[in-house]
PDB file of N, CA and C in Angstrom:
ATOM      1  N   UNK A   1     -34.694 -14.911   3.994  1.00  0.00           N
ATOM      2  CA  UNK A   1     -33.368 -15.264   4.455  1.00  0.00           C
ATOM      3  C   UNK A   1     -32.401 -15.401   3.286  1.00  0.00           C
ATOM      4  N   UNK A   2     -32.670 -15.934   1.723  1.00  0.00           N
ATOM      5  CA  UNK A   2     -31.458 -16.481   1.109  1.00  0.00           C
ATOM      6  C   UNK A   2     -31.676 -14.972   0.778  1.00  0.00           C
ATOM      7  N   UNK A   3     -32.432 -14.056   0.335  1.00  0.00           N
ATOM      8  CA  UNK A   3     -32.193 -12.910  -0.001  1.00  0.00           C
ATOM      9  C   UNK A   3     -30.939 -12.045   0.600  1.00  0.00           C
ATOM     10  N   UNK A   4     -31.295 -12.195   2.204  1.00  0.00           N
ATOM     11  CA  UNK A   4     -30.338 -11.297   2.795  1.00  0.00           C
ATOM     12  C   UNK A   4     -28.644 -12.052   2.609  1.00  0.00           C
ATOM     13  N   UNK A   5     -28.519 -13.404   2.742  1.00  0.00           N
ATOM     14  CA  UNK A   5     -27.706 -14.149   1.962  1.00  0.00           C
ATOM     15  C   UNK A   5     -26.723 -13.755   0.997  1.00  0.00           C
ATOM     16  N   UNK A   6     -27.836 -13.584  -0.053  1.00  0.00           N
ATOM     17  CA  UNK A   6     -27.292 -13.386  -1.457  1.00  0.00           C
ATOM     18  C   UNK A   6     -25.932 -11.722  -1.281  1.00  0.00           C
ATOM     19  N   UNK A   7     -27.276 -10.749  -0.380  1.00  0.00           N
ATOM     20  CA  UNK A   7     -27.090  -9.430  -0.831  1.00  0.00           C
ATOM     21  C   UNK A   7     -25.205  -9.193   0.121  1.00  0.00           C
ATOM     22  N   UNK A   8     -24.938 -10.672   1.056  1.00  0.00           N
ATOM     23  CA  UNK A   8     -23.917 -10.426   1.727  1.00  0.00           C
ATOM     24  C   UNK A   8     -22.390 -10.954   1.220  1.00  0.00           C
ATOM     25  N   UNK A   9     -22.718 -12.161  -0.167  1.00  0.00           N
ATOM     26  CA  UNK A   9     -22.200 -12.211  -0.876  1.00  0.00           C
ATOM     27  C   UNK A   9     -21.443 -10.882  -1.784  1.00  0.00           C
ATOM     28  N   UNK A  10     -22.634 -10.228  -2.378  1.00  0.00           N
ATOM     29  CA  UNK A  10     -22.085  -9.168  -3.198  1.00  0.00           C
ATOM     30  C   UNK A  10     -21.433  -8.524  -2.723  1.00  0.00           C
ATOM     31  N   UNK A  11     -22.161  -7.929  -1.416  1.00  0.00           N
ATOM     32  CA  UNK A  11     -21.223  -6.950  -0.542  1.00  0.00           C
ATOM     33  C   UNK A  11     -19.638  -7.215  -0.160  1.00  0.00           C
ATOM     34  N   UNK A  12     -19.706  -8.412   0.222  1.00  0.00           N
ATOM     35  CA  UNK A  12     -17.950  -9.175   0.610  1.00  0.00           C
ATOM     36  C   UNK A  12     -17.569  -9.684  -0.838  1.00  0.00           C
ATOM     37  N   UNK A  13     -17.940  -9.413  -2.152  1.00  0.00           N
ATOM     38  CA  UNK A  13     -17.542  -9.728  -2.939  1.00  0.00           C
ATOM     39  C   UNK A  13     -16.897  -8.456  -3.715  1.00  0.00           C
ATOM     40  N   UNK A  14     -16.997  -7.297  -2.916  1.00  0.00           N
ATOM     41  CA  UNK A  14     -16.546  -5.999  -3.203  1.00  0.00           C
ATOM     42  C   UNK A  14     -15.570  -5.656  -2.560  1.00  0.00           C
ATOM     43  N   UNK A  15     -14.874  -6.334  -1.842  1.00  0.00           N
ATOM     44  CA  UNK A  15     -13.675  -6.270  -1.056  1.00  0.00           C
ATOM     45  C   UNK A  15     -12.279  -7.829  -1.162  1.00  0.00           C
ATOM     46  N   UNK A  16     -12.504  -8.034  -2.531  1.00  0.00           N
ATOM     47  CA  UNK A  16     -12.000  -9.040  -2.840  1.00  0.00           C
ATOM     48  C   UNK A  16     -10.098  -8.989  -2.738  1.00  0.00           C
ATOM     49  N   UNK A  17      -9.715  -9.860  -2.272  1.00  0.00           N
ATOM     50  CA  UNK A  17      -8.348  -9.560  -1.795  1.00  0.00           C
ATOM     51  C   UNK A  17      -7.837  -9.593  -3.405  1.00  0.00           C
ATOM     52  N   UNK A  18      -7.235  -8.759  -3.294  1.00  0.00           N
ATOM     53  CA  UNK A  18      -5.794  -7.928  -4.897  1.00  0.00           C
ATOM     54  C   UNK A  18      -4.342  -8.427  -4.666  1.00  0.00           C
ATOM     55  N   UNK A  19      -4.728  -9.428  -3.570  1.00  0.00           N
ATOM     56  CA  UNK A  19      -3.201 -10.223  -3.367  1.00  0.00           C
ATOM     57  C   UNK A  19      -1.789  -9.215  -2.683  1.00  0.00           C
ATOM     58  N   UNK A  20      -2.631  -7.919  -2.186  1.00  0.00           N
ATOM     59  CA  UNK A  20      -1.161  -6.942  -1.764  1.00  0.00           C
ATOM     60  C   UNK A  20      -1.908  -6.404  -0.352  1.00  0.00           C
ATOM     61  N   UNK A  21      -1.357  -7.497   0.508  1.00  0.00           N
ATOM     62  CA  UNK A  21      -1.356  -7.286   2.035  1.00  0.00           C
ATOM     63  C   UNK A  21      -0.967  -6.194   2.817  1.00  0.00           C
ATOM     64  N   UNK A  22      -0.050  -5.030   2.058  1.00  0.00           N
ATOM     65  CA  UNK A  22       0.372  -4.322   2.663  1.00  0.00           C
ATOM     66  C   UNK A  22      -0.292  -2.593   1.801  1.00  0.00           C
ATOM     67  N   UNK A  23      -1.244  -3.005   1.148  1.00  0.00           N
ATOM     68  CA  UNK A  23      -0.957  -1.717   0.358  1.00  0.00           C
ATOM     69  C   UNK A  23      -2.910  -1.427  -0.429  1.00  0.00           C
ATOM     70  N   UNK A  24      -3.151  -0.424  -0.611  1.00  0.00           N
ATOM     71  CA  UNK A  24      -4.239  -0.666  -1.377  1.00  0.00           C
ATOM     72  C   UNK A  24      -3.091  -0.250  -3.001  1.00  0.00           C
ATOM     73  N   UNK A  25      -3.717  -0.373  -3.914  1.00  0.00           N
ATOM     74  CA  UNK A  25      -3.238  -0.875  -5.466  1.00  0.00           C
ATOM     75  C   UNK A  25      -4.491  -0.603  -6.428  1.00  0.00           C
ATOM     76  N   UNK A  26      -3.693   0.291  -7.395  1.00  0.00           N
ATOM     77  CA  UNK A  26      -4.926   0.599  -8.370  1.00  0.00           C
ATOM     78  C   UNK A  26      -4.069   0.917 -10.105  1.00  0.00           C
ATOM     79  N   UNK A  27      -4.266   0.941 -11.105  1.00  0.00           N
ATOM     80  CA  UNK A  27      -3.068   0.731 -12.310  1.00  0.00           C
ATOM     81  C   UNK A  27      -3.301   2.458 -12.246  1.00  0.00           C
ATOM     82  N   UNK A  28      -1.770   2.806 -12.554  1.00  0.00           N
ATOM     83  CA  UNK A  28      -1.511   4.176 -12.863  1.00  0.00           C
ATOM     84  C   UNK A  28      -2.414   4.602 -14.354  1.00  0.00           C
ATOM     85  N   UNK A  29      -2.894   5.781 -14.646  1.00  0.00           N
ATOM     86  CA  UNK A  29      -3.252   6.284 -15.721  1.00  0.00           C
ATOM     87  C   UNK A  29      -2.360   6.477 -16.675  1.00  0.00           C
ATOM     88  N   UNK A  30      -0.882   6.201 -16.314  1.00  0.00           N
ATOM     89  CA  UNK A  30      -0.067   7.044 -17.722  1.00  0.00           C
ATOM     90  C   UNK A  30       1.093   5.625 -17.408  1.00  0.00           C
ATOM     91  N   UNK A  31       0.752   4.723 -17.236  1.00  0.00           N
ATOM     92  CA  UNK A  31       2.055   3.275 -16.908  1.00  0.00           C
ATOM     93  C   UNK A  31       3.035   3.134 -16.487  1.00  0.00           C
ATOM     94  N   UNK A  32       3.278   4.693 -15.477  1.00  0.00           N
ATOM     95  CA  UNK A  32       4.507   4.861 -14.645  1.00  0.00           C
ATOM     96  C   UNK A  32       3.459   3.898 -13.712  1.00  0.00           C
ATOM     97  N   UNK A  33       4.995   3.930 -12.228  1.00  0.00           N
ATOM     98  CA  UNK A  33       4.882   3.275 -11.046  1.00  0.00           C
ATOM     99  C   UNK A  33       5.228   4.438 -10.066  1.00  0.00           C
ATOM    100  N   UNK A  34       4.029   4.198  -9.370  1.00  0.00           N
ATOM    101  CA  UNK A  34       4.125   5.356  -8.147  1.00  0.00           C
ATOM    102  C   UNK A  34       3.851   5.005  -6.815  1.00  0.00           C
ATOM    103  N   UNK A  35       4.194   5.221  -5.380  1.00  0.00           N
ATOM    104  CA  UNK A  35       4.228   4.736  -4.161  1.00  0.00           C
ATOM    105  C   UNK A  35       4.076   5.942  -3.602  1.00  0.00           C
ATOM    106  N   UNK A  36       3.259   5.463  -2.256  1.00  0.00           N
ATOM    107  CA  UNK A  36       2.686   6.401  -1.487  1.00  0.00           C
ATOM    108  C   UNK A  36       2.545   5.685  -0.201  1.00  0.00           C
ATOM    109  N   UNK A  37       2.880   6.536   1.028  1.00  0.00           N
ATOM    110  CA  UNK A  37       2.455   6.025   2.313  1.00  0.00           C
ATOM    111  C   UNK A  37       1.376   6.875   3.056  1.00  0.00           C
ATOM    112  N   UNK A  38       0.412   5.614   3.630  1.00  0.00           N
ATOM    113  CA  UNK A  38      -0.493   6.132   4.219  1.00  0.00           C
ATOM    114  C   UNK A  38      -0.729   5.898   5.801  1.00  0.00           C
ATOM    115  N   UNK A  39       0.150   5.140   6.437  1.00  0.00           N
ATOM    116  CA  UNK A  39       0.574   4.722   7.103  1.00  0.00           C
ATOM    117  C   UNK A  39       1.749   4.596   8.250  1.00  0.00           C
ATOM    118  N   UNK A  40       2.506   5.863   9.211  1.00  0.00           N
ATOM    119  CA  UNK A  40       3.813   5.752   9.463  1.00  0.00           C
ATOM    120  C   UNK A  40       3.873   4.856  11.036  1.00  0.00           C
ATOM    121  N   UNK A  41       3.297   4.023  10.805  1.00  0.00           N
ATOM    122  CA  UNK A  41       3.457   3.106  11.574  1.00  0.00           C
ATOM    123  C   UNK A  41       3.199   3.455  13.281  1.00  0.00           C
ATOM    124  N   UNK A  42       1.754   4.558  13.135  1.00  0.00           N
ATOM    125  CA  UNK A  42       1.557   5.159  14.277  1.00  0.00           C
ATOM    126  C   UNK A  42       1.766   6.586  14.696  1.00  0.00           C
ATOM    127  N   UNK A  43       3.061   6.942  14.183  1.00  0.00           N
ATOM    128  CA  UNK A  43       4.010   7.905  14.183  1.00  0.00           C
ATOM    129  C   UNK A  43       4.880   8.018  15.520  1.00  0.00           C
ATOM    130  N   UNK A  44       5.340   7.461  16.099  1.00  0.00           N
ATOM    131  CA  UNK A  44       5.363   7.008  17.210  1.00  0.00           C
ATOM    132  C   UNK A  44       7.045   6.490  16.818  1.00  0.00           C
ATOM    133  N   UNK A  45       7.601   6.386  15.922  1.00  0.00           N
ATOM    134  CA  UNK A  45       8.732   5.442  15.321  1.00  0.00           C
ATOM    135  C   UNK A  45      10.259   6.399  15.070  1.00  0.00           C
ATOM    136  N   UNK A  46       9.817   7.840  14.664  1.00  0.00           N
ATOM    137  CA  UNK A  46      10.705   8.642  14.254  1.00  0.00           C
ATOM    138  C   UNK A  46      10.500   8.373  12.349  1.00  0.00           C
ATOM    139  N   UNK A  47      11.596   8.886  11.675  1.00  0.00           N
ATOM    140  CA  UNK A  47      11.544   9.269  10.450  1.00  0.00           C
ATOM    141  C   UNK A  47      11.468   7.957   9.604  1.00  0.00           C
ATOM    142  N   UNK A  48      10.126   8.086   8.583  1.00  0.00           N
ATOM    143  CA  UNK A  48      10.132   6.850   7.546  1.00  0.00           C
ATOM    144  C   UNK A  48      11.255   6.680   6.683  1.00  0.00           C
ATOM    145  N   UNK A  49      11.863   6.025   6.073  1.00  0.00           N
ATOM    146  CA  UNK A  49      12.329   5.566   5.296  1.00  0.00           C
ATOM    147  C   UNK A  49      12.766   4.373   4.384  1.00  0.00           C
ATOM    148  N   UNK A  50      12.430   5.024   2.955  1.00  0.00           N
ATOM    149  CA  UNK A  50      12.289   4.209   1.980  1.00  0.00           C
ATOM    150  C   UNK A  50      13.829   3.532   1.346  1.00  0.00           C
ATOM    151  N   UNK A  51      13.918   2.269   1.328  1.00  0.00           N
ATOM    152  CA  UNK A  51      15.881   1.985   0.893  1.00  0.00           C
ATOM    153  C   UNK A  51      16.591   2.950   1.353  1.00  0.00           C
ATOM    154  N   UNK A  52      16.242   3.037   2.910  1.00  0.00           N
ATOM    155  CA  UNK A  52      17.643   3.221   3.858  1.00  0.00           C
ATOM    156  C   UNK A  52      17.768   4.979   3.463  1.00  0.00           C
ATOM    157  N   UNK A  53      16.689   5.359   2.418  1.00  0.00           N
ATOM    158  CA  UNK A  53      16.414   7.291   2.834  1.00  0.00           C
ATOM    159  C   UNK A  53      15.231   7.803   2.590  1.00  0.00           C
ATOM    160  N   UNK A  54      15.437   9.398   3.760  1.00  0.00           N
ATOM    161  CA  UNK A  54      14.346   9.473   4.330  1.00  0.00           C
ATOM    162  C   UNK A  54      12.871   9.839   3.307  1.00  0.00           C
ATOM    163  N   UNK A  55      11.750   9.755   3.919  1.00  0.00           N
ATOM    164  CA  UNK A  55      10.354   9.839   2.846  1.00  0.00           C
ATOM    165  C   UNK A  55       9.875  11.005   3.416  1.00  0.00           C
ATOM    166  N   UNK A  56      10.217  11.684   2.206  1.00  0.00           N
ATOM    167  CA  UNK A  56       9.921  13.169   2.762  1.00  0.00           C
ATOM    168  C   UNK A  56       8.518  13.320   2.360  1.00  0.00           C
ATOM    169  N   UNK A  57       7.430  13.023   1.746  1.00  0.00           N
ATOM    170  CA  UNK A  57       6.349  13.409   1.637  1.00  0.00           C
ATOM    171  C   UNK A  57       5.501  13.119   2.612  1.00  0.00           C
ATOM    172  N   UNK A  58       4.277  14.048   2.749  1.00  0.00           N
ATOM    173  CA  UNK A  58       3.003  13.805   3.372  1.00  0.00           C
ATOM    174  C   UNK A  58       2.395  12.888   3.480  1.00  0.00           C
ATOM    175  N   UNK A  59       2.206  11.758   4.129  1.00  0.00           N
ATOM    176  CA  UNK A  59       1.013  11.060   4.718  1.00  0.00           C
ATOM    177  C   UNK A  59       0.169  10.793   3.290  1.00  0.00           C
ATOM    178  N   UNK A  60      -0.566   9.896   2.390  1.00  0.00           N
ATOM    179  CA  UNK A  60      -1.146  10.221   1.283  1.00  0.00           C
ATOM    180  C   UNK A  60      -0.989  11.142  -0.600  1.00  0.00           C
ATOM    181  N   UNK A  61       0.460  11.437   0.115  1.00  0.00           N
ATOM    182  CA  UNK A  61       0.942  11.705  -1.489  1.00  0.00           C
ATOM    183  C   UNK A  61       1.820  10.626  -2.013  1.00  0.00           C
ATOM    184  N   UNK A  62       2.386  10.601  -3.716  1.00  0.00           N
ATOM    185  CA  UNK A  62       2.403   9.116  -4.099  1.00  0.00           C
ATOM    186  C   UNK A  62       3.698  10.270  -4.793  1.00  0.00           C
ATOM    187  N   UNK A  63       4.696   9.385  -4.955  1.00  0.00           N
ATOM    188  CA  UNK A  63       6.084   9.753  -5.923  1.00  0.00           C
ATOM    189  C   UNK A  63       6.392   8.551  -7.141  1.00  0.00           C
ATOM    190  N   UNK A  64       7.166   8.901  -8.080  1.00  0.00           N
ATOM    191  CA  UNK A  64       7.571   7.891  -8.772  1.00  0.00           C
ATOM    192  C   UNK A  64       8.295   7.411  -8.113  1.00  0.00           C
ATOM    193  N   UNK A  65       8.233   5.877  -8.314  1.00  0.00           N
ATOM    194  CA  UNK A  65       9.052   4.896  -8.324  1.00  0.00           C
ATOM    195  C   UNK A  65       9.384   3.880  -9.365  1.00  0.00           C
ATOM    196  N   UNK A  66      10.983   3.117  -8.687  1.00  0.00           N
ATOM    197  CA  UNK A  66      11.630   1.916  -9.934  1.00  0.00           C
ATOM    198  C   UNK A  66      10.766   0.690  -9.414  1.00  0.00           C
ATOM    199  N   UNK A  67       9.663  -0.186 -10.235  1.00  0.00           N
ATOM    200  CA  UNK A  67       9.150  -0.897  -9.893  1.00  0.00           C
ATOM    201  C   UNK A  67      10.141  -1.933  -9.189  1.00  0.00           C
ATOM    202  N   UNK A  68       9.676  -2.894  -8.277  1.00  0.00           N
ATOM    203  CA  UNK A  68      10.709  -3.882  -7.742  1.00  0.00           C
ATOM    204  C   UNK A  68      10.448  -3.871  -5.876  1.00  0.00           C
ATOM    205  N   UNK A  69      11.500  -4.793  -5.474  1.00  0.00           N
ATOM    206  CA  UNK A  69      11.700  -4.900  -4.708  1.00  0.00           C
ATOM    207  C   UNK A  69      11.942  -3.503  -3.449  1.00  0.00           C
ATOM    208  N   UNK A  70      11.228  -3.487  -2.259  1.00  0.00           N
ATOM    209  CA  UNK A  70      11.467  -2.026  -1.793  1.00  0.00           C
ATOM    210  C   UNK A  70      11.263  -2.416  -0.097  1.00  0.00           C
ATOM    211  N   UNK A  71      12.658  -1.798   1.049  1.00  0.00           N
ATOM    212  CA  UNK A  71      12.501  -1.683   2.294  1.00  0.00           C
ATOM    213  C   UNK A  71      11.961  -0.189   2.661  1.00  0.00           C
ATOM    214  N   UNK A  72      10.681  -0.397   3.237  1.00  0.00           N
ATOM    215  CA  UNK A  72      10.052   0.617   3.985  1.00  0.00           C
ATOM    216  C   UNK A  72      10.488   0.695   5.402  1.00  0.00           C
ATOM    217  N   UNK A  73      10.994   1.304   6.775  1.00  0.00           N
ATOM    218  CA  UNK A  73      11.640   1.418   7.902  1.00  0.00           C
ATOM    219  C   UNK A  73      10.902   2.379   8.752  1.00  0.00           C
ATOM    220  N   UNK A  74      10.034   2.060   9.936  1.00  0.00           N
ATOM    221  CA  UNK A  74      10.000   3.158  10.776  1.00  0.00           C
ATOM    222  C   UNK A  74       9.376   2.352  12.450  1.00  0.00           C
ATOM    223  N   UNK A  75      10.288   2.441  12.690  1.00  0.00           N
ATOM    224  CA  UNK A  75      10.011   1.305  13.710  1.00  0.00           C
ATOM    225  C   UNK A  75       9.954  -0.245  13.714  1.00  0.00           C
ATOM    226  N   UNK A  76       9.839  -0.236  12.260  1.00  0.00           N
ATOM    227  CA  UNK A  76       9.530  -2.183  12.084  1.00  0.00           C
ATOM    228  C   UNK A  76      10.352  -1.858  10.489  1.00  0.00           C
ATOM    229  N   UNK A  77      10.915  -3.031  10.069  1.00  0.00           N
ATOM    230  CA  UNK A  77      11.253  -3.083   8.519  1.00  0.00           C
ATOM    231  C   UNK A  77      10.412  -4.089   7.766  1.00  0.00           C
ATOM    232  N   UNK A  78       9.884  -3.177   6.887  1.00  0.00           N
ATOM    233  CA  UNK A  78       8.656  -4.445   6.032  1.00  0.00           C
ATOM    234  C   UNK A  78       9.760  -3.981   4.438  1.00  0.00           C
ATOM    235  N   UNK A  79       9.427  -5.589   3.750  1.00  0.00           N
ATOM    236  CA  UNK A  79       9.796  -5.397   2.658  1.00  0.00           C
ATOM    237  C   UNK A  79       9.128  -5.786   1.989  1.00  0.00           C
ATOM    238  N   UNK A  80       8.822  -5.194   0.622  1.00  0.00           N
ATOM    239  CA  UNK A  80       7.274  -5.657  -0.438  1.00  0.00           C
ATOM    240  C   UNK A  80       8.040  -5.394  -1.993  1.00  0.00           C
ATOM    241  N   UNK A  81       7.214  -5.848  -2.443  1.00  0.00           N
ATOM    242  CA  UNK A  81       7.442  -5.531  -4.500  1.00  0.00           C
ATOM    243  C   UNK A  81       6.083  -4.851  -4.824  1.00  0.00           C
ATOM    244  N   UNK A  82       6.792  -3.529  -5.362  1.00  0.00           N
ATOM    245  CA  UNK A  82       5.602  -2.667  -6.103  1.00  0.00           C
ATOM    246  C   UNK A  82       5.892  -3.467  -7.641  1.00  0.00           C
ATOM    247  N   UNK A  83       4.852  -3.713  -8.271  1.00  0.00           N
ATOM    248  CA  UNK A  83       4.793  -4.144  -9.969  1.00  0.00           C
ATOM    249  C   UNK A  83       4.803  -2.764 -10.950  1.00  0.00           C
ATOM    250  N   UNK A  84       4.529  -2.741 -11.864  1.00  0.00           N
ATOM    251  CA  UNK A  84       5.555  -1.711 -13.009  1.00  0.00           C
ATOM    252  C   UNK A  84       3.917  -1.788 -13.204  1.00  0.00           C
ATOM    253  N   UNK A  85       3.622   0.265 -13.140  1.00  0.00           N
ATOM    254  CA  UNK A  85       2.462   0.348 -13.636  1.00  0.00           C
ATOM    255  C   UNK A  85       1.311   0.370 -12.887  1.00  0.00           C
ATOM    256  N   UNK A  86       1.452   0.265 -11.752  1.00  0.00           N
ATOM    257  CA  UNK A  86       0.630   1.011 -10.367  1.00  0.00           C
ATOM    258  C   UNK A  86       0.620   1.954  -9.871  1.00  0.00           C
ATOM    259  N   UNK A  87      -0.628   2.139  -8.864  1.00  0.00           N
ATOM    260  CA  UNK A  87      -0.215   3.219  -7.866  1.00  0.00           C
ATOM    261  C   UNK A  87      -0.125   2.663  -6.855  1.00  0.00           C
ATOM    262  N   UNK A  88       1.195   2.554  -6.316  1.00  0.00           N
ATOM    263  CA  UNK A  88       1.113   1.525  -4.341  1.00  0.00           C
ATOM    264  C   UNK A  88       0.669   2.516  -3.328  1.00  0.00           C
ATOM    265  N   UNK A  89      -0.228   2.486  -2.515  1.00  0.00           N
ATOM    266  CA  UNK A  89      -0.447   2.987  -1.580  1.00  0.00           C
ATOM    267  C   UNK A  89       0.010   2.298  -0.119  1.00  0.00           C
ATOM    268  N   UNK A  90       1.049   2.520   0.481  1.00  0.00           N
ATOM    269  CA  UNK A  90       1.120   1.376   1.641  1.00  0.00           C
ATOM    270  C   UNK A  90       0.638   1.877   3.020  1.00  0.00           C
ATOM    271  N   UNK A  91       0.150   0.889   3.184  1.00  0.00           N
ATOM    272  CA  UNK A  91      -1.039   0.922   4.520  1.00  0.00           C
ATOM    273  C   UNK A  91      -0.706   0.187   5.576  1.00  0.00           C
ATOM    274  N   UNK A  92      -0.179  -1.047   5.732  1.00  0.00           N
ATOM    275  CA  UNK A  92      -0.079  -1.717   6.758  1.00  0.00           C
ATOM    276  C   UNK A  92       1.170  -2.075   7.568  1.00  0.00           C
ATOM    277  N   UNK A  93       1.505  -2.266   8.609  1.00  0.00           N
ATOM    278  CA  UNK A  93       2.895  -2.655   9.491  1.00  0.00           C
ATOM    279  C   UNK A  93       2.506  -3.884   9.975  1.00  0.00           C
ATOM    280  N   UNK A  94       1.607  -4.852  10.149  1.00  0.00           N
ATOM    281  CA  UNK A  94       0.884  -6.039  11.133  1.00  0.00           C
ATOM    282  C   UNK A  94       2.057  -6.749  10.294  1.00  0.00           C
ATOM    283  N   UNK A  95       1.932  -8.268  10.912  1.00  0.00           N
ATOM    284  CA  UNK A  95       2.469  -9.142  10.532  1.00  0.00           C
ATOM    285  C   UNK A  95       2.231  -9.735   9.717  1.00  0.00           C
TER     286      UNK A  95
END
């Protein structure tokens, strides 16, 4: 029993929250900041958009971005801070 225990620790210790509720997050290779949606809120919403224009890329591709403060829009308005020197991937619309 503490075996199987232990081994459920490690496992949930591999999914440790990175403090960014809306996004998976990983440091860029070259110390730009880049954002990506993986997520259009169903698709169900009409056209994403990032600060009020439209996000023309694919589902899973990532563009530069000015680190900071940022409104994402497609059916719901979420607002988040990408940090200087990531890659944001945003994933989630929940509350």
């Amino acid at each position: 029993m503490k075996k199987h225990c232990l081994l459920l620790i490690f496992y949930f210790a591999g999914y440790a929250d990175d403090g960014f509720l809306r996004g998976n997050v990983k440091p860029s290779e070259d110390g730009l900041t880049y954002f990506g949606v993986l997520d259009d809120n169903g698709g169900h919403y009409g056209q994403l958009l990032l600060d009020g224009q439209r996000w023309e890329l694919t589902l899973g591709k990532v563009a530069l971005i000015e680190p900071g403060e940022h409104i994402l829009q497609c059916g719901a308005s979420i607002t988040f801070t990408i940090p200087e020197g990531i890659v944001y991937k945003f994933d989630y619309w929940g509350p």
